[in-house]
Protein backbone atom coordinates (compact mmCIF):
# COMPACT_ATOMS: atom_id res chain seq x y z
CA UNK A 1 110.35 159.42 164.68
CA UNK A 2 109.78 163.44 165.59
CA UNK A 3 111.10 164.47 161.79
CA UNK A 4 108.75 161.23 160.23
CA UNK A 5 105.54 162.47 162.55
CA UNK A 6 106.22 166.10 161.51
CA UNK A 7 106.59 165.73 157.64
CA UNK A 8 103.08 164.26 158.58
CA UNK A 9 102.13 166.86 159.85
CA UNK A 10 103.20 169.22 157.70
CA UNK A 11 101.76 167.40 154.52
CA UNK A 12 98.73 166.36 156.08
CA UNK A 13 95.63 168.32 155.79
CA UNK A 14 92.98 168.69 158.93
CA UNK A 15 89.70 166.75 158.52
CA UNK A 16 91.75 163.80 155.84
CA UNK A 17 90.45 160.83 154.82
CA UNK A 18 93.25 158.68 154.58
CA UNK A 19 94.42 155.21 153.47
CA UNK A 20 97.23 153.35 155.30
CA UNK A 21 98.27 150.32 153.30
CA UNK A 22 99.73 147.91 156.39
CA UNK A 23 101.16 144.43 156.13
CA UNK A 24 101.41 144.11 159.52
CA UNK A 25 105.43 144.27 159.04
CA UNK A 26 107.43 146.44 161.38
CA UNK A 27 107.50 149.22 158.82
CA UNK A 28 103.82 149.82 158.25
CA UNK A 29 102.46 149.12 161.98
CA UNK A 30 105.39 152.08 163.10
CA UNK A 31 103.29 154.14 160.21
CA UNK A 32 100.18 153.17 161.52
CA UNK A 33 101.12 153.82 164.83
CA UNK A 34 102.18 157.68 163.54
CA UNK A 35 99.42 158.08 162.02
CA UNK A 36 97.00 157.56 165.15
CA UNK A 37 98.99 159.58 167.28
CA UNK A 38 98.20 162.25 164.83
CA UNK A 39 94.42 161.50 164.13
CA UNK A 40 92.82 163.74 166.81
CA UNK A 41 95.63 166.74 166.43
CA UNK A 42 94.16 166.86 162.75
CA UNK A 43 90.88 165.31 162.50
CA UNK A 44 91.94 162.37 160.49
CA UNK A 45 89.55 159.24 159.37
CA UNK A 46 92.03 156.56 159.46
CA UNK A 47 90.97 153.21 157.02
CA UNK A 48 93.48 150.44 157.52
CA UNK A 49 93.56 148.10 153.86
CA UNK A 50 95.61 144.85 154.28
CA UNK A 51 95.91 142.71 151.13
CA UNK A 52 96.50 139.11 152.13
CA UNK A 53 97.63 136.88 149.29
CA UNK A 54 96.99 133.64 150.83
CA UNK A 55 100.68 132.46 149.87
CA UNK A 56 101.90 130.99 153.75
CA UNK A 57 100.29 130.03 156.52
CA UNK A 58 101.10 132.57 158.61
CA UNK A 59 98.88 135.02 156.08
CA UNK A 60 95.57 134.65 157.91
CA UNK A 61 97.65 134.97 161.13
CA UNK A 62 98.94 138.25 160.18
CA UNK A 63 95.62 139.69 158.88
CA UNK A 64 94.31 139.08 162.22
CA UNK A 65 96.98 140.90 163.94
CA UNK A 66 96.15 144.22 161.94
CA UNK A 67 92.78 143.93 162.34
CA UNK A 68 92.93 143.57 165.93
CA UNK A 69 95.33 146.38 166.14
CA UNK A 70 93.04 148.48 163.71
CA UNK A 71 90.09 147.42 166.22
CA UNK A 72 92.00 148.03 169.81
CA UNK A 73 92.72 151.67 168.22
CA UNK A 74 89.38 152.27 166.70
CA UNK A 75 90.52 152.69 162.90
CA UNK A 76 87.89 151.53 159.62
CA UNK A 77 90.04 147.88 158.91
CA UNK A 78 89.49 146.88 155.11
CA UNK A 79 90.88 143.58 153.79
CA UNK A 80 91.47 141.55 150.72
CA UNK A 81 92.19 138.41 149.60
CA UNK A 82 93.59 136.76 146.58
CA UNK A 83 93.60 133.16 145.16
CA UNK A 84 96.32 132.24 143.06
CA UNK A 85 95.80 128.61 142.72
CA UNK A 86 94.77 128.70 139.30
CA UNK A 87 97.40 131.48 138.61
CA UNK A 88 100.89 131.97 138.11
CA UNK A 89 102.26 134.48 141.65
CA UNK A 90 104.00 137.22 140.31
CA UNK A 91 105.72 140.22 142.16
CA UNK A 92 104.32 142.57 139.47
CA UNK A 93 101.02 140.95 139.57
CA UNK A 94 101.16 141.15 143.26
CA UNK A 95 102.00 144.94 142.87
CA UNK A 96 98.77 145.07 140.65
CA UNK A 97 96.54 143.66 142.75
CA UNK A 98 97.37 145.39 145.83
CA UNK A 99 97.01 148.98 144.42
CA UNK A 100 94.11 148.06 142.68
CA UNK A 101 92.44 147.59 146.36
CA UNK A 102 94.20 150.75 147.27
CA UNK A 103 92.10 152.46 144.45
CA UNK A 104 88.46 150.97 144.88
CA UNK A 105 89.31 152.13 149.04
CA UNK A 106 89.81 155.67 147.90
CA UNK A 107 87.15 156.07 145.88
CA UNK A 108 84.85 154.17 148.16
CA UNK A 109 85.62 157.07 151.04
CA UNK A 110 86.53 159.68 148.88
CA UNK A 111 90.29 159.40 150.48
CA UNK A 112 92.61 162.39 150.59
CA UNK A 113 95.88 160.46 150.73
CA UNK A 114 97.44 156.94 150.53
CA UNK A 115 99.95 156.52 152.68
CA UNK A 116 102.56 153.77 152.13
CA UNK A 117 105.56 152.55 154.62
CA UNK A 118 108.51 152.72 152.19
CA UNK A 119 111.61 153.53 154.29
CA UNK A 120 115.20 154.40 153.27
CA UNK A 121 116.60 151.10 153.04
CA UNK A 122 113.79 150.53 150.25
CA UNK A 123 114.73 153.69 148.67
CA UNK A 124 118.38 152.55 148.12
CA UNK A 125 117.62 149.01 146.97
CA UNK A 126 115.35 150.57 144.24
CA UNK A 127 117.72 152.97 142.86
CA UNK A 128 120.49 150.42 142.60
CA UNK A 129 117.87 147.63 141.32
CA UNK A 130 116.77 150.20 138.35
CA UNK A 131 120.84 151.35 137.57
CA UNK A 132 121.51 147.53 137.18
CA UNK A 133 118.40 146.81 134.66
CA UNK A 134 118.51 150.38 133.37
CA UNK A 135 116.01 153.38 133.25
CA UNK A 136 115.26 156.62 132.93
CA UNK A 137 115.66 160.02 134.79
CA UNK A 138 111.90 159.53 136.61
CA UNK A 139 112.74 155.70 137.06
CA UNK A 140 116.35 156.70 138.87
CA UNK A 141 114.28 158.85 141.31
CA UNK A 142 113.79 155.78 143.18
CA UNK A 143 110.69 156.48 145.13
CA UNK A 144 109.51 160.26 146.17
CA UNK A 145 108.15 161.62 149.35
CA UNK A 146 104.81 162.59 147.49
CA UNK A 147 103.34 161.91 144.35
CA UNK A 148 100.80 163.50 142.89
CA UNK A 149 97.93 161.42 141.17
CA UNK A 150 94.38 162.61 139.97
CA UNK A 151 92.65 162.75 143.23
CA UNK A 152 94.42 161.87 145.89
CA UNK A 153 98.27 161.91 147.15
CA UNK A 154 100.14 158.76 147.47
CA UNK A 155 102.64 160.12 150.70
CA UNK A 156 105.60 157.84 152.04
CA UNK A 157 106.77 159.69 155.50
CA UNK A 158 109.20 157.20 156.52
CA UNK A 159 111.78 157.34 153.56
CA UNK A 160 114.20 159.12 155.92
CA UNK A 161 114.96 156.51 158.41
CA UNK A 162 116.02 152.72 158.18
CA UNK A 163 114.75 149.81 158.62
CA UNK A 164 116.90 149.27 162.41
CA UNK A 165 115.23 152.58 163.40
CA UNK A 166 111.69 151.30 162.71
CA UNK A 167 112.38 148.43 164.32
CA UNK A 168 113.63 150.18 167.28
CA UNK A 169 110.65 152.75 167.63
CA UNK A 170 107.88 149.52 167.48
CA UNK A 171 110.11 147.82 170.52
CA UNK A 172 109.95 150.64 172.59
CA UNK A 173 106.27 151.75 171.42
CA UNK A 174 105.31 147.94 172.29
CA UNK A 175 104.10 147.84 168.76
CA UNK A 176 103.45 144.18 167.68
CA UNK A 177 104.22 143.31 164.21
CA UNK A 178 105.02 140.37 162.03
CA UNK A 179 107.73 139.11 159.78
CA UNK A 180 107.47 137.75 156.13
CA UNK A 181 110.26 135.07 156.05
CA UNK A 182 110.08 135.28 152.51
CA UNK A 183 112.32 138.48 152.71
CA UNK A 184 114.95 136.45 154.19
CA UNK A 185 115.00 134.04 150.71
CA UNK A 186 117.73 134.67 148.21
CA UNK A 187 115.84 133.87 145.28
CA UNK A 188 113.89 137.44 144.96
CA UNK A 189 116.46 140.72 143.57
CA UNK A 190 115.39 143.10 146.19
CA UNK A 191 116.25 140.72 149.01
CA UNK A 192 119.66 139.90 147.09
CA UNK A 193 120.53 143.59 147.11
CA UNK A 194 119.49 143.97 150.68
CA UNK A 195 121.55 140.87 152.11
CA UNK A 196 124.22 142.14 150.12
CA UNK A 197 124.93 145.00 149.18
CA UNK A 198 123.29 147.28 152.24
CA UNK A 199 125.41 146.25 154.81
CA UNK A 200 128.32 147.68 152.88
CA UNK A 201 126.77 150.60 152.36
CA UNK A 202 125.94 151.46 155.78
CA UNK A 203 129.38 150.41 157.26
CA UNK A 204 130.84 152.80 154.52
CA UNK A 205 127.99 155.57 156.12
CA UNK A 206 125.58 154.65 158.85
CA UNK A 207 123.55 158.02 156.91
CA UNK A 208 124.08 156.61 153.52
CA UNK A 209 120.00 156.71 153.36
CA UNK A 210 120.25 160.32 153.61
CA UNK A 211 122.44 160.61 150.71
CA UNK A 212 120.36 158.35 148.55
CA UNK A 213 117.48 161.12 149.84
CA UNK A 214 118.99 163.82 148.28
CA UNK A 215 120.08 162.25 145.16
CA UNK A 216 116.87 161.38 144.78
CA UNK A 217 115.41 164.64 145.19
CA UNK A 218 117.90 166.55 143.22
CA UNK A 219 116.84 164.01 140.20
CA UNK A 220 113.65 164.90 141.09
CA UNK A 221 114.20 168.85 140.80
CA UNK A 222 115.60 167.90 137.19
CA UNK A 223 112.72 166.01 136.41
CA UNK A 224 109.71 168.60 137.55
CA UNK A 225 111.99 170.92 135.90
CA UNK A 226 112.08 169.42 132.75
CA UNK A 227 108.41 168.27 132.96
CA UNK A 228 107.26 171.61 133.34
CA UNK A 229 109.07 172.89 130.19
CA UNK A 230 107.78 170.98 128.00
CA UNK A 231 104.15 171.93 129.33
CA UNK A 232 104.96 175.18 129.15
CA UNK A 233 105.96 175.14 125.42
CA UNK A 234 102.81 172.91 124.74
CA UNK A 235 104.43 169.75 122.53
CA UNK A 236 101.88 167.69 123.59
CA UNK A 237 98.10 168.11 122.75
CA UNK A 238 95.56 165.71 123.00
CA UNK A 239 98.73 163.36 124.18
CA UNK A 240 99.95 163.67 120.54
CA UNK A 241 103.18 165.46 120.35
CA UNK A 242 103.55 168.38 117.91
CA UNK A 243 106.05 167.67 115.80
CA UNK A 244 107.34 171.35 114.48
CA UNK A 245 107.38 172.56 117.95
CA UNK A 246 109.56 169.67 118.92
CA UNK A 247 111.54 168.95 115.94
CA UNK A 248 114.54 171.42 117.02
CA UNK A 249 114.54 169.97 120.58
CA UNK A 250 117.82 168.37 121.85
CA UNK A 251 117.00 164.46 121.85
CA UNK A 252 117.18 164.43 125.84
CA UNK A 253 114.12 166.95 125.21
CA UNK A 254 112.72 164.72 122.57
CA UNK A 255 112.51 161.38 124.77
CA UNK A 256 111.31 162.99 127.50
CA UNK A 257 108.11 164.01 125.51
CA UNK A 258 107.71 160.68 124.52
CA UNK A 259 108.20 159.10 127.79
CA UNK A 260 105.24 161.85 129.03
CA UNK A 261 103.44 160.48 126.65
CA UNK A 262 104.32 156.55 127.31
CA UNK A 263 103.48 157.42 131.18
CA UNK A 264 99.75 158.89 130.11
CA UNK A 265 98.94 155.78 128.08
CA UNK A 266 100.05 153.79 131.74
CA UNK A 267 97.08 155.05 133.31
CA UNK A 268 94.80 152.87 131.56
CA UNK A 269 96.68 150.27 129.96
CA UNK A 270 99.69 148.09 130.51
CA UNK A 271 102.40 149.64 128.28
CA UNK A 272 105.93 150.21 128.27
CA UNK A 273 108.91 150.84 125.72
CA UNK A 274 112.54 149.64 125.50
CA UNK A 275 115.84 151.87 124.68
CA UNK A 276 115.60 150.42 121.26
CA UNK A 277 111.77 151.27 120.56
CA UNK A 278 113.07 155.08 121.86
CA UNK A 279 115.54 155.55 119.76
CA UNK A 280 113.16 154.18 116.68
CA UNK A 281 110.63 156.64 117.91
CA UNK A 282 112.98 159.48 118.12
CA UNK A 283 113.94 158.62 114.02
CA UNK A 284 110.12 158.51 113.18
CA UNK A 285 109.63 162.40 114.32
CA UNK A 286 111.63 162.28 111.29
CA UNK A 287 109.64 160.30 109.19
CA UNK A 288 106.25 161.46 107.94
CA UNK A 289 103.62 159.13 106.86
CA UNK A 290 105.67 155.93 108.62
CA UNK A 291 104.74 154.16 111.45
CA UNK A 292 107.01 150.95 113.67
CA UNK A 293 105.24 148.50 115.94
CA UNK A 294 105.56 148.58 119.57
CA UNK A 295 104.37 146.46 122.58
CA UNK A 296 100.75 145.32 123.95
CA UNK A 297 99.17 145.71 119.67
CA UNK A 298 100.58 149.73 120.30
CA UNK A 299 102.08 151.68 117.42
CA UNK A 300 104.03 154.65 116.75
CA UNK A 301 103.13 156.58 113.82
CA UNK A 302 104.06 160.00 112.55
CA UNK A 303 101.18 161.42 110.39
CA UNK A 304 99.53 164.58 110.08
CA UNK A 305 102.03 166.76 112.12
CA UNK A 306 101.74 164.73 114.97
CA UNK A 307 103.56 162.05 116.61
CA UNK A 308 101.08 159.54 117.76
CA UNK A 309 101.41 156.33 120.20
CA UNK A 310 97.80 154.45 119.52
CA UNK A 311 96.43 151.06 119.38
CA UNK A 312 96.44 149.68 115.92
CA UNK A 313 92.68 149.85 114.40
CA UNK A 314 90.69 146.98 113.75
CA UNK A 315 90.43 148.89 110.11
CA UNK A 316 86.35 149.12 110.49
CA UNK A 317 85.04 150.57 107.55
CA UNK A 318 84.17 154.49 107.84
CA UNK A 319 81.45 156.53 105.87
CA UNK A 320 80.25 160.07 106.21
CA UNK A 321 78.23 162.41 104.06
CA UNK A 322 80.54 165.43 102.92
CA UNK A 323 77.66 168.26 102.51
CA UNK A 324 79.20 170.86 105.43
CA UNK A 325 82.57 171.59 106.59
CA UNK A 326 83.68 168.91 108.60
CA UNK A 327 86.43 166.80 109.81
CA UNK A 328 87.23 163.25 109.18
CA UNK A 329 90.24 160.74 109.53
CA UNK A 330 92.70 163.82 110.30
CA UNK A 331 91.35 166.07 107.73
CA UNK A 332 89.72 169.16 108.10
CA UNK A 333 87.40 169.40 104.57
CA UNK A 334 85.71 172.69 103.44
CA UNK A 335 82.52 172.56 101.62
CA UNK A 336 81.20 174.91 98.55
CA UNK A 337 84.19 176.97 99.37
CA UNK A 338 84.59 180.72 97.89
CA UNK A 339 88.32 180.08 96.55
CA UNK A 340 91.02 177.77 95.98
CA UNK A 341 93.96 176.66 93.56
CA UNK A 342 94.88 173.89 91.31
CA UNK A 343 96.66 171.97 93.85
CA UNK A 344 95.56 168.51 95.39
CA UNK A 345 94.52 169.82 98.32
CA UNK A 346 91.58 171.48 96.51
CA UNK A 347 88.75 169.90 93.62
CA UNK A 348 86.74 171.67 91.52
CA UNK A 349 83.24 170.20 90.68
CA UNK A 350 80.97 170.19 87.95
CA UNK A 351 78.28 168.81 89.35
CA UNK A 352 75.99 167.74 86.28
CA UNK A 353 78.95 165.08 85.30
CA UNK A 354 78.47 163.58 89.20
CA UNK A 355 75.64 162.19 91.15
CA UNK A 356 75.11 163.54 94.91
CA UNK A 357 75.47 162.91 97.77
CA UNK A 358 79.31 163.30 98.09
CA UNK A 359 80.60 160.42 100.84
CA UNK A 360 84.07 160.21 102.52
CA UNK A 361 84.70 157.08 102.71
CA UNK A 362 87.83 154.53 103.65
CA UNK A 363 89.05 152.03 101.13
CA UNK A 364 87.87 148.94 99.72
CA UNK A 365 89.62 146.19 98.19
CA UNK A 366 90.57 146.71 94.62
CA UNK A 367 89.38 149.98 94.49
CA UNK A 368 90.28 151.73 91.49
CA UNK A 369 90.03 155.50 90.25
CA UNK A 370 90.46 157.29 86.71
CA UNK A 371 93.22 159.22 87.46
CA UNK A 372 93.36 162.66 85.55
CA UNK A 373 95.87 162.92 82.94
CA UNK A 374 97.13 159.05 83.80
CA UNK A 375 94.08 156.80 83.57
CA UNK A 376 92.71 154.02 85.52
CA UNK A 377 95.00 153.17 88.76
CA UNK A 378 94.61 150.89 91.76
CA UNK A 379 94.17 152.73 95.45
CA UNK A 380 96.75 150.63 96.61
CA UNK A 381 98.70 151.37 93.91
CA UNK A 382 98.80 155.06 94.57
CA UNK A 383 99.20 154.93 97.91
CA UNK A 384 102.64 152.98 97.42
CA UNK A 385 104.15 155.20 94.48
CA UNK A 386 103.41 157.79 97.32
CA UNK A 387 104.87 156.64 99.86
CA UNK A 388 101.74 156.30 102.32
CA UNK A 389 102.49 154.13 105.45
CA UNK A 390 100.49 150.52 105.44
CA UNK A 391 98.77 151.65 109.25
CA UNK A 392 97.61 155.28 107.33
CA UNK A 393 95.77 153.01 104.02
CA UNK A 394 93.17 152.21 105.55
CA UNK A 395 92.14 155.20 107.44
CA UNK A 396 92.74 157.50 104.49
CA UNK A 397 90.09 159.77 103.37
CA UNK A 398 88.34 158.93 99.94
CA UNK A 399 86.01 161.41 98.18
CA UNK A 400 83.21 159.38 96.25
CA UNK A 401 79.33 160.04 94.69
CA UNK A 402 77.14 158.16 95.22
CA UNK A 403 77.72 155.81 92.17
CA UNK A 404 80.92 155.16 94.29
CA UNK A 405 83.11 156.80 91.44
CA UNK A 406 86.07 157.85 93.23
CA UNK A 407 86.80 161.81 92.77
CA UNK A 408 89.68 162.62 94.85
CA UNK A 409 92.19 161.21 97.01
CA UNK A 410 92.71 164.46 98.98
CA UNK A 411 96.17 165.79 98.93
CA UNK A 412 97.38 162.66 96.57
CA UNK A 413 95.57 162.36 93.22
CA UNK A 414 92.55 163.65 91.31
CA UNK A 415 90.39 162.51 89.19
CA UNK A 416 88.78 162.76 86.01
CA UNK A 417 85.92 164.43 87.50
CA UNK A 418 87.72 167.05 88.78
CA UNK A 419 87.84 170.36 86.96
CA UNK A 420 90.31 173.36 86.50
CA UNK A 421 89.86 176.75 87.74
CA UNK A 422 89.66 177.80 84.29
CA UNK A 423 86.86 175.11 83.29
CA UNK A 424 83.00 175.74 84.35
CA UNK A 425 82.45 174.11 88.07
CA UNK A 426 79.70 174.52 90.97
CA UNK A 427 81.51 173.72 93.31
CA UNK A 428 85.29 174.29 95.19
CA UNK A 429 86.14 171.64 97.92
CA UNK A 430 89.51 172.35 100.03
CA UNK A 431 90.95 169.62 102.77
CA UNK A 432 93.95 170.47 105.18
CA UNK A 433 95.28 167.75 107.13
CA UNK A 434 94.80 169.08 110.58
């Protein structure tokens, strides 16, 4: 274990805080064991978190057996326990759950790393598993040697040596561990692949780990690489992407935005997207004004120059006094301006035919508005001659007085009230979508 104990070392800062999730199977008590043998070289505060589910009977067993161990070597021992008699088990709510605790421990000592016992048999099984299903480039990475999150590193040491080797180290390390015997059952993928398919792999290449490693890492070179491009040309802001910077991108380009975006979104919420949902999102770039649905109530919508993944609104009724510049729903309006044109994106007031204060406003039913030069039209009616997407009717800006007359549908349609340059007015109002 000399090259697992010095990428440790190496990666490890003096005077760490560190989090060591441990099972108690071979693979996380060799980690463990590493990890103390390095404590006073570097200063480290070890804190131990086991996560028993409460699924066999040999679970309270095992949570002993790491606590004693934790104890005997004079390392912080945290545990959990779940209940899932009222609940459905799932491996992915499993997954949850246990990373969850692994959160609340580092922010409970202010933890410099998590530190997980992922080995190279693991590393192979997860590439194949995510080639069969299908993925992307940052999925067929597998799993990396570090990964970078907000405030801590998640580090996995052991990913280059096997499972046998581990096993080997604890025997001669008298290292006491336990084994799941649900990882010898047939009826879960990753132990199908490992049954399987790894024992032709390694007679092929008692190293194949190794080469896994570096196809791994070379993905990952792509994928940083990649990553950092489309930082560097800035096509997302605010986690919007900016569609005119993006729109002459090659589509490989292109979905990696969007999955940057999809992946940002992940940090607070459960979301995904399938290849179909991609390739619809790649045609909306496209598409201005238009919007598809996705999963978890989440749209896509291309409006305003942007490319937006949101929640869909609960369509709560918006009101604001225009009497300043200011911004609303997407627009940026200009108050009492010093010029403009006869387009729609600027109005001309007269403000003895009008009664103040001027509102923005969203719609309400069966609004109607005296369109100049056309006469009286429904909102709804407008907004379908032109084209406006359903999700964008009911967060589009409407000028009114305070009568409610409708003036101006900004960039669209305007009204009688509305004057031309070459008529008397007080007042010029301009709007750009922002």
């Amino acid at each position: 274990m000399k090259k697992e104990l010095d990428f440790l070392e190496e990666n490890i800062k003096n005077n760490s805080k560190i989090i060591i999730a441990c099972s108690g199977g071979p693979d996380s008590m060799c980690l463990l064991n590493l990890l103390i043998k390095l404590r006073e070289k570097k200063n480290l505060e070890l804190i131990v978190a086991h996560v028993n589910h409460k699924l066999r009977a040999a679970s309270d067993d095992e949570a002993k057996i790491v606590k004693d161990y934790a104890n005997k070597n004079k390392v912080i021992f945290e545990l959990e326990e779940f209940n899932y008699q009222n609940t459905k088990f799932s491996e992915d709510e499993a997954h949850r759950k246990r990373y969850n605790f692994f959160k609340s421990l580092i922010k409970k000592y202010k933890a410099n790393y998590l530190v997980t016992a992922h080995h190279g048999d693991d590393l192979i099984e997860t590439i194949l598993m995510r080639i069969a299903r299908g993925s992307n480039l940052n999925g067929y990475i597998g799993i990396k040697k570090i990964t970078q999150n907000k405030d801590y590193q998640t580090i996995r040491p052991l990913l280059t040596t096997t499972k046998d080797e581990i096993i080997k180290y604890n025997k001669e390390n008298n290292i006491l561990y336990v084994i799941d015997e649900s990882n010898e059952s047939l009826k879960y993928t990753r132990n199908r692949y490992r049954k399987n398919i790894l024992p032709f792999l390694k007679n092929e290449d008692k190293q194949i780990h190794l080469k896994y490693l570096k196809f791994s890492e070379e993905l990952e070179d792509y994928d940083n690489f990649v990553n950092n491009y489309i930082k560097e040309k800035e096509f997302i802001v605010d986690n919007k992407i900016v569609i005119n910077k993006i729109i002459d991108e090659s589509n490989f380009i292109k979905r990696k935005t969007i999955e940057q975006v999809v992946k940002n979104i992940q940090i607070n919420d459960y979301f995904n997207i399938s290849d179909s949902q991609m390739n619809e999102l790649l045609k909306l770039i496209y598409n201005s004004n238009k919007s598809i649905n996705l999963n978890n109530n989440y749209i896509g919508i291309n409006e305003y120059g942007y490319l937006k993944i949101r929640k869909k609104t609960n369509n709560e009724y918006q009101e604001i006094i225009l009497d300043k510049n200011l911004e609303f729903l997407g627009y940026n309006f200009y108050y009492n301006c010093d010029n403009g044109n006869n387009s729609n994106n600027c109005i001309y007031l007269n403000l003895s035919e009008i009664t103040l204060p001027l509102k923005l406003r969203t719609r309400h039913d069966g609004d109607k508005m005296q369109v100049l030069n056309l006469g009286t039209k429904k909102i709804n009616d407008i907004f379908i001659d032109e084209k406006i997407n359903r999700e964008l009717r009911d967060r589009y800006p409407v000028l009114v007085d305070a009568k409610n007359n409708i003036i101006w549908l900004p960039s669209l349609k305007k009204s009688q009230f509305c004057k031309d340059k070459s008529e008397k007015y007080d007042i010029i109002i301009k709007c750009e979508a922002r």
